[in-house]
Protein backbone atom coordinates (compact mmCIF):
# COMPACT_ATOMS: atom_id res chain seq x y z
CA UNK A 1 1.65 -68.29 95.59
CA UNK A 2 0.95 -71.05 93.09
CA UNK A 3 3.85 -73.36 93.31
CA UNK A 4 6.24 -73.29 89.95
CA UNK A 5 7.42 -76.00 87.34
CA UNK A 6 10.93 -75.18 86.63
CA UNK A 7 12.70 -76.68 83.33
CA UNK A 8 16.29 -75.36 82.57
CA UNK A 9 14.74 -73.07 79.68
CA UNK A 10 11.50 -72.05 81.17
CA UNK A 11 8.95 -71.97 84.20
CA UNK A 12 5.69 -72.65 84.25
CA UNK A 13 2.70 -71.75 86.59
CA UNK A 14 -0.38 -73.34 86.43
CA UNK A 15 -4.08 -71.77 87.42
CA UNK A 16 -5.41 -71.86 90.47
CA UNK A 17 -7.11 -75.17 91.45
CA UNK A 18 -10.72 -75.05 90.06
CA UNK A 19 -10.23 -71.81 88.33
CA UNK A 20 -8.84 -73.03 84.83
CA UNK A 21 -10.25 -71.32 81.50
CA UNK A 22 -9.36 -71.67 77.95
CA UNK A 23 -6.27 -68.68 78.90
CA UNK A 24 -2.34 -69.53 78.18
CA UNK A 25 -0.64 -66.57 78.91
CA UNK A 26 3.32 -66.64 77.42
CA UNK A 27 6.22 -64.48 77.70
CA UNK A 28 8.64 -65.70 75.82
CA UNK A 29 11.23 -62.95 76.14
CA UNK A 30 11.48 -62.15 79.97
CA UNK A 31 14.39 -64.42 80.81
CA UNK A 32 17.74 -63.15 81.89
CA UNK A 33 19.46 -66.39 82.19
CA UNK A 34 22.65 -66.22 79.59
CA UNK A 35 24.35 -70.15 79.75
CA UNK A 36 28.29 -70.18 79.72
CA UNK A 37 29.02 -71.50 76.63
CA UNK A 38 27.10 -67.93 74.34
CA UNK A 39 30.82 -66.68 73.76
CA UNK A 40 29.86 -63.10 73.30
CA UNK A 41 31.87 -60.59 72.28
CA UNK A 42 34.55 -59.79 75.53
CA UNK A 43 33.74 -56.15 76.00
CA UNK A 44 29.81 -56.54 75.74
CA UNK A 45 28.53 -54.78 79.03
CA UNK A 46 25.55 -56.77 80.48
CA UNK A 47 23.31 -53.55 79.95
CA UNK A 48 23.54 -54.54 76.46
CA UNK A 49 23.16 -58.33 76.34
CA UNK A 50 20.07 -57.86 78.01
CA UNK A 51 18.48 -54.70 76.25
CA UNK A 52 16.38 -56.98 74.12
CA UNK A 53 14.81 -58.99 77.46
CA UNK A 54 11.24 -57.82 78.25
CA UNK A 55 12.49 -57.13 81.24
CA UNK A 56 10.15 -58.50 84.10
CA UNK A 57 7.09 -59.13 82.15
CA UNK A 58 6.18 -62.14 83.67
CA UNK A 59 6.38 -60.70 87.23
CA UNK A 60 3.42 -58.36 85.86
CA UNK A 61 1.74 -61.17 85.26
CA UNK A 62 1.58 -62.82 88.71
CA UNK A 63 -2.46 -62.28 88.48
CA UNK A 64 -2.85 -64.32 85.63
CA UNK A 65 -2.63 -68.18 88.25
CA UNK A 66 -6.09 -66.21 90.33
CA UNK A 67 -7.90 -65.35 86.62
CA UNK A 68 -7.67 -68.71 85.63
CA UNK A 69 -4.66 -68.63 83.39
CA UNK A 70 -2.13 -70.63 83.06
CA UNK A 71 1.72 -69.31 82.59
CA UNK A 72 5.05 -70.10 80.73
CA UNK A 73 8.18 -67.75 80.98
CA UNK A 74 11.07 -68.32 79.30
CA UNK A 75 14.13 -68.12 81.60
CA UNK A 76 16.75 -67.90 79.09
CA UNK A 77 17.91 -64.28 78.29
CA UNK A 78 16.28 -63.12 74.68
CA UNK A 79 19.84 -62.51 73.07
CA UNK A 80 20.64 -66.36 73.05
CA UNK A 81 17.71 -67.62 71.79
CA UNK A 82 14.35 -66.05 70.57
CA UNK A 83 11.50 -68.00 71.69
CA UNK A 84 9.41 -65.89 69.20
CA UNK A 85 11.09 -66.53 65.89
CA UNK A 86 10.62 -69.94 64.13
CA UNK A 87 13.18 -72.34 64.67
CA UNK A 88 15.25 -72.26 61.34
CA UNK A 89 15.41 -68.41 61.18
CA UNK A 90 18.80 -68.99 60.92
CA UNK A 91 20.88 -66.12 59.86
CA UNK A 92 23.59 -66.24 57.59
CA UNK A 93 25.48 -63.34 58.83
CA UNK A 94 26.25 -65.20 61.82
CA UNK A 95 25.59 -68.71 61.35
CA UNK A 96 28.55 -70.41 59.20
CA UNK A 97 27.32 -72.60 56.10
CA UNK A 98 24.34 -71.37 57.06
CA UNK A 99 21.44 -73.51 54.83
CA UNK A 100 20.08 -71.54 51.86
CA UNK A 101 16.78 -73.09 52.35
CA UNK A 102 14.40 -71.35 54.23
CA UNK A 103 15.28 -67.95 52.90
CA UNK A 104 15.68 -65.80 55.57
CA UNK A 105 12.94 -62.74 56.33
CA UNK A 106 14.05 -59.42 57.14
CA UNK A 107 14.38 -59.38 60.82
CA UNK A 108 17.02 -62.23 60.43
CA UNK A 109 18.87 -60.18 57.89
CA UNK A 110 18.36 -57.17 60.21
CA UNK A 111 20.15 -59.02 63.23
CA UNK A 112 17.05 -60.62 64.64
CA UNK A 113 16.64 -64.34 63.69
CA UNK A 114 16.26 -67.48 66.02
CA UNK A 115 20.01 -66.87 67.42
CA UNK A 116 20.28 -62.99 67.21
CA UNK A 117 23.63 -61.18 66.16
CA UNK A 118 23.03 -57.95 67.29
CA UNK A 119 21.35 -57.18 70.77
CA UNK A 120 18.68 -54.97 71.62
CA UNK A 121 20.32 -51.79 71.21
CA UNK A 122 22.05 -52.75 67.93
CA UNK A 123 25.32 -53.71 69.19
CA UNK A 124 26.63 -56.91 67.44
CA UNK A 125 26.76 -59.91 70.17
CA UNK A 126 29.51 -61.96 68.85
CA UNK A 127 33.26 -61.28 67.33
CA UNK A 128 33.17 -64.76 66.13
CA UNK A 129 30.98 -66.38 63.49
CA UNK A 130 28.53 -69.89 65.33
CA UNK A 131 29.03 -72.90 64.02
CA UNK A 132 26.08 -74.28 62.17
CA UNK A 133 25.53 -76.79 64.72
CA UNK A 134 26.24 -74.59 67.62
CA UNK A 135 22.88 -72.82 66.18
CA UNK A 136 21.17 -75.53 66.06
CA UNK A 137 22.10 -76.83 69.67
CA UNK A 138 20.83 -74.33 71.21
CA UNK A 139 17.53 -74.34 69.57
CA UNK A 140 17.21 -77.95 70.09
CA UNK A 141 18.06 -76.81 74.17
CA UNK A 142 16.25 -74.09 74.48
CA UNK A 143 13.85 -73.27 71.59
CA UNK A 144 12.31 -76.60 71.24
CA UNK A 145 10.83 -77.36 74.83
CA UNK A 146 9.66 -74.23 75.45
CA UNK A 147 7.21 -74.26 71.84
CA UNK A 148 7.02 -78.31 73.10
CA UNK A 149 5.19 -76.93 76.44
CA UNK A 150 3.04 -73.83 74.77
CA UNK A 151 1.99 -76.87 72.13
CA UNK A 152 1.04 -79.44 75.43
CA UNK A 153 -0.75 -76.24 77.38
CA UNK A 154 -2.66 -75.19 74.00
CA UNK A 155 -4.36 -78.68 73.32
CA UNK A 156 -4.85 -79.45 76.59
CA UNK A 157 -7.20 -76.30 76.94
CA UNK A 158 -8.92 -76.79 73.43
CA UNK A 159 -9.80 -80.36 74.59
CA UNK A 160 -10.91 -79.24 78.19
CA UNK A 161 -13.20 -75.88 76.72
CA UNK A 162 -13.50 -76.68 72.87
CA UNK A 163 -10.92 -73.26 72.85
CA UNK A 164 -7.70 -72.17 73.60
CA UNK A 165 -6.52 -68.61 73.90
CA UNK A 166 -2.87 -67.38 73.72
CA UNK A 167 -2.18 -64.38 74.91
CA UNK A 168 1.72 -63.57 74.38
CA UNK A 169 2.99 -60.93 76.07
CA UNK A 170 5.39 -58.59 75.38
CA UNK A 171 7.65 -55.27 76.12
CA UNK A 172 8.77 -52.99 73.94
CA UNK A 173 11.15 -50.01 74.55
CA UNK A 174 9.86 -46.70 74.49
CA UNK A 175 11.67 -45.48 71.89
CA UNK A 176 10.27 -47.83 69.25
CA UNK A 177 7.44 -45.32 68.86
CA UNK A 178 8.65 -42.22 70.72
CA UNK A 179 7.44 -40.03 73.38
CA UNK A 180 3.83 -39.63 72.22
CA UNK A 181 3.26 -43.48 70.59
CA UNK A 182 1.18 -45.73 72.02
CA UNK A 183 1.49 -47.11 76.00
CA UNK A 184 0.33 -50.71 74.41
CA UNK A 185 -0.02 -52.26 70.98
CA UNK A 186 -1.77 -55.12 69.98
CA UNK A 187 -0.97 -57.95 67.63
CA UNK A 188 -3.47 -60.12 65.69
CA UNK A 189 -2.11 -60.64 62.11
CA UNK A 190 -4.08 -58.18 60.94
CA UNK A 191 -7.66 -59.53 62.22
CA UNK A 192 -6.74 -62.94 61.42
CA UNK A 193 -5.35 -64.52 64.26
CA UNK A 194 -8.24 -64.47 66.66
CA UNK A 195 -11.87 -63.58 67.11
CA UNK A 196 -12.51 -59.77 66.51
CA UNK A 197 -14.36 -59.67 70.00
CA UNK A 198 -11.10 -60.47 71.66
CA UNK A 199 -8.81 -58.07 70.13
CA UNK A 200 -11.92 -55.25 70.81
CA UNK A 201 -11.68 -56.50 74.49
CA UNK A 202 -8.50 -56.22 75.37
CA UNK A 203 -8.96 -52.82 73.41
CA UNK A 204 -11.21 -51.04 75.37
CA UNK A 205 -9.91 -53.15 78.88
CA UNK A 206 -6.24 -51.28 78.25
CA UNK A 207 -8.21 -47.74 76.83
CA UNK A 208 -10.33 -48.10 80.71
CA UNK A 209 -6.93 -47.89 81.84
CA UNK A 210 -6.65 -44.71 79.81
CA UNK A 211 -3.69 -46.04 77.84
CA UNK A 212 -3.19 -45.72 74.18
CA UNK A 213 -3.60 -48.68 72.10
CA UNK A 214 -2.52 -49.34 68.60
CA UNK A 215 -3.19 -52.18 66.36
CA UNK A 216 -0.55 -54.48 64.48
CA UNK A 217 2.01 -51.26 64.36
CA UNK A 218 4.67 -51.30 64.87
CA UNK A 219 3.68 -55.24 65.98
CA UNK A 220 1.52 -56.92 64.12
CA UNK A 221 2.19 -60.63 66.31
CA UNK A 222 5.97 -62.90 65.79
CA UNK A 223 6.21 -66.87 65.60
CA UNK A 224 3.82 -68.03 68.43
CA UNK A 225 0.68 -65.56 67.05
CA UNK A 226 1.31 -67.34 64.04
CA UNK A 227 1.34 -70.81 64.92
CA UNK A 228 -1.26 -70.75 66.89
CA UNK A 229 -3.42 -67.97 65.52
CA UNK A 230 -6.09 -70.59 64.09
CA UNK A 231 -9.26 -69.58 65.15
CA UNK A 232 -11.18 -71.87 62.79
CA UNK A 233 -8.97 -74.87 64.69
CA UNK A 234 -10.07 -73.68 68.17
CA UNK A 235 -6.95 -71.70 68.51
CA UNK A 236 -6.76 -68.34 69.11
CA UNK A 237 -3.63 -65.80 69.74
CA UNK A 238 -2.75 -62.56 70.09
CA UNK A 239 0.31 -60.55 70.77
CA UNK A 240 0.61 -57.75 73.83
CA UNK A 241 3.12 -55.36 73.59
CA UNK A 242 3.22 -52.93 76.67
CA UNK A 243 5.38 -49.68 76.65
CA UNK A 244 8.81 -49.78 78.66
CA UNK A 245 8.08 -46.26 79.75
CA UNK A 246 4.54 -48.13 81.79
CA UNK A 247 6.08 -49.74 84.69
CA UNK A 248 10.63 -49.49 83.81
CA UNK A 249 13.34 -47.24 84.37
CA UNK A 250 15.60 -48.15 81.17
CA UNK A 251 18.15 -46.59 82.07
CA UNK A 252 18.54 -47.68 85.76
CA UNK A 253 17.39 -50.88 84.76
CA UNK A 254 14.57 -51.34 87.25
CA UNK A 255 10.82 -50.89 87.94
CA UNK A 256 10.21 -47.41 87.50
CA UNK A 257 8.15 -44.81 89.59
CA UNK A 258 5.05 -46.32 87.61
CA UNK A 259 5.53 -49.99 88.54
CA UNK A 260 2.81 -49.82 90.94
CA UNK A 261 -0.05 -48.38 88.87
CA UNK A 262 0.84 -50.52 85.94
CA UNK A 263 0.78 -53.88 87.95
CA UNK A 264 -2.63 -52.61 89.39
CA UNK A 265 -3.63 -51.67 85.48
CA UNK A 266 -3.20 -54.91 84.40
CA UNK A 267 -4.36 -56.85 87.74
CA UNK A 268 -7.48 -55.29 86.32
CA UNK A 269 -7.09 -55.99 82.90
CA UNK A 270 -6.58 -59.61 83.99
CA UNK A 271 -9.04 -60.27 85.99
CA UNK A 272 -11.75 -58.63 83.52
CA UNK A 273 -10.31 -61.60 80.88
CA UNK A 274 -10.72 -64.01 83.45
CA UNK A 275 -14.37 -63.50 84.09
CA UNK A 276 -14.86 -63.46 80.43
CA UNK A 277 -13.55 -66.91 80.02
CA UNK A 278 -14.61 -68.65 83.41
């Protein structure tokens, strides 16, 4: 087992000696650390705080250190701060004197911005409005040096292989595209985040697998496939999203029966992008 950096916010696993490539895998939303002073609502059960949490998505990932790739998780739980939304997605049904300036998109006015008010299930979080500079202490806590690491792991893989590849992965419950939608879905702005070769990789890697795959729907890639989805800067990124129903029991809140063959699944998938990039 590689040994771990641990910040308060995230964790962070580096390749094995001798094995690095151009790979930074990220997942930004498996934490289920919440910090004392969130102040959610009294009679929120913990089931719902942490229905939004990818839950255990970076433990699928433990192959990534062998391939070559290195790996930050987020530790703090989803519902008090989204890693993958930019920093002033502030929104003003929450936030108190919220700034008009940016305007805020539609998954801050649905509930979702930088410090959510409604958790995964649709349950508002708070019976209380944030202050404007409680919002903006906890992005400066947790928000800013997790995107400060990605940025440090990013350039320091362009400058070592003249390329850096995000991969940010993801879990989405199964009912966001029902019983027959896809098992994973990827995310590359629409072709414009990273080379087509990659995104027709990890295509056919997950189809060998013989799991559906979609493309940019119902995902199309959040804040970090933006940033860093600049493949005429060296910078390529693209967003996973992998089906709930794969590997977790929802409603238990555990692995499921199919833990097992989805870590071997993507052990494979892994270790395929590995050998691609050594």
């Amino acid at each position: 087992m590689n040994p771990v950096a641990t910040d308060a916010t995230f964790s962070l696993t580096p390749s094995l000696a001798g094995r690095a490539t151009p790979l930074v895998f990220a997942s930004p939303h498996s934490g289920d650390l919440y910090p004392g002073d969130m102040g959610a609502a009294e009679r929120l059960s913990e089931a719902t705080l942490r229905s939004a949490e990818d839950a255990a998505v970076d433990r699928l990932l433990a192959a990534g250190s062998a391939a070559g790739a290195v790996l930050i998780a987020g530790r703090i739980g989803r519902a008090y701060v989204d890693l993958n939304r930019a920093p002033d997605e502030l929104d003003p049904m929450l936030v108190l004197n919220c700034p008009e300036a940016p305007p805020p998109g539609l998954k801050t006015l649905a509930g979702y911005g930088v410090v959510p008010r409604l958790a995964g299930d649709g349950t508002p979080l708070y019976d209380r409005g944030l202050t404007l500079e409680e919002a903006r202490q906890r992005v400066a806590r947790v928000h800013v040096p997790y995107h400060d690491a990605l940025t440090g792991l990013m350039q320091a893989a362009r400058d070592r292989h003249g390329r850096a590849v995000l991969i940010d992965w993801h879990s989405m419950p199964s009912r966001a595209t029902g019983p027959h939608g896809p098992d994973v879905v990827l995310g590359d702005r629409h072709g414009t985040s990273c080379t087509t070769g990659l995104t027709r990789r990890l295509r056919a890697l997950f189809e060998a697998m013989g799991w559906r795959v979609a493309l940019n729907r119902p995902y199309a890639g959040g804040y970090a496939t933006q940033v860093w989805g600049r493949p005429e800067a060296g910078y390529e990124a693209i967003q996973v999203e992998l089906n709930r129903r794969l590997y977790w029991d929802e409603a238990a809140g555990g692995p499921s029966a199919g833990w097992g063959r989805c870590q071997s699944g993507l052990n494979r998938v892994i270790a395929a992008l590995g050998q691609d990039f050594a």
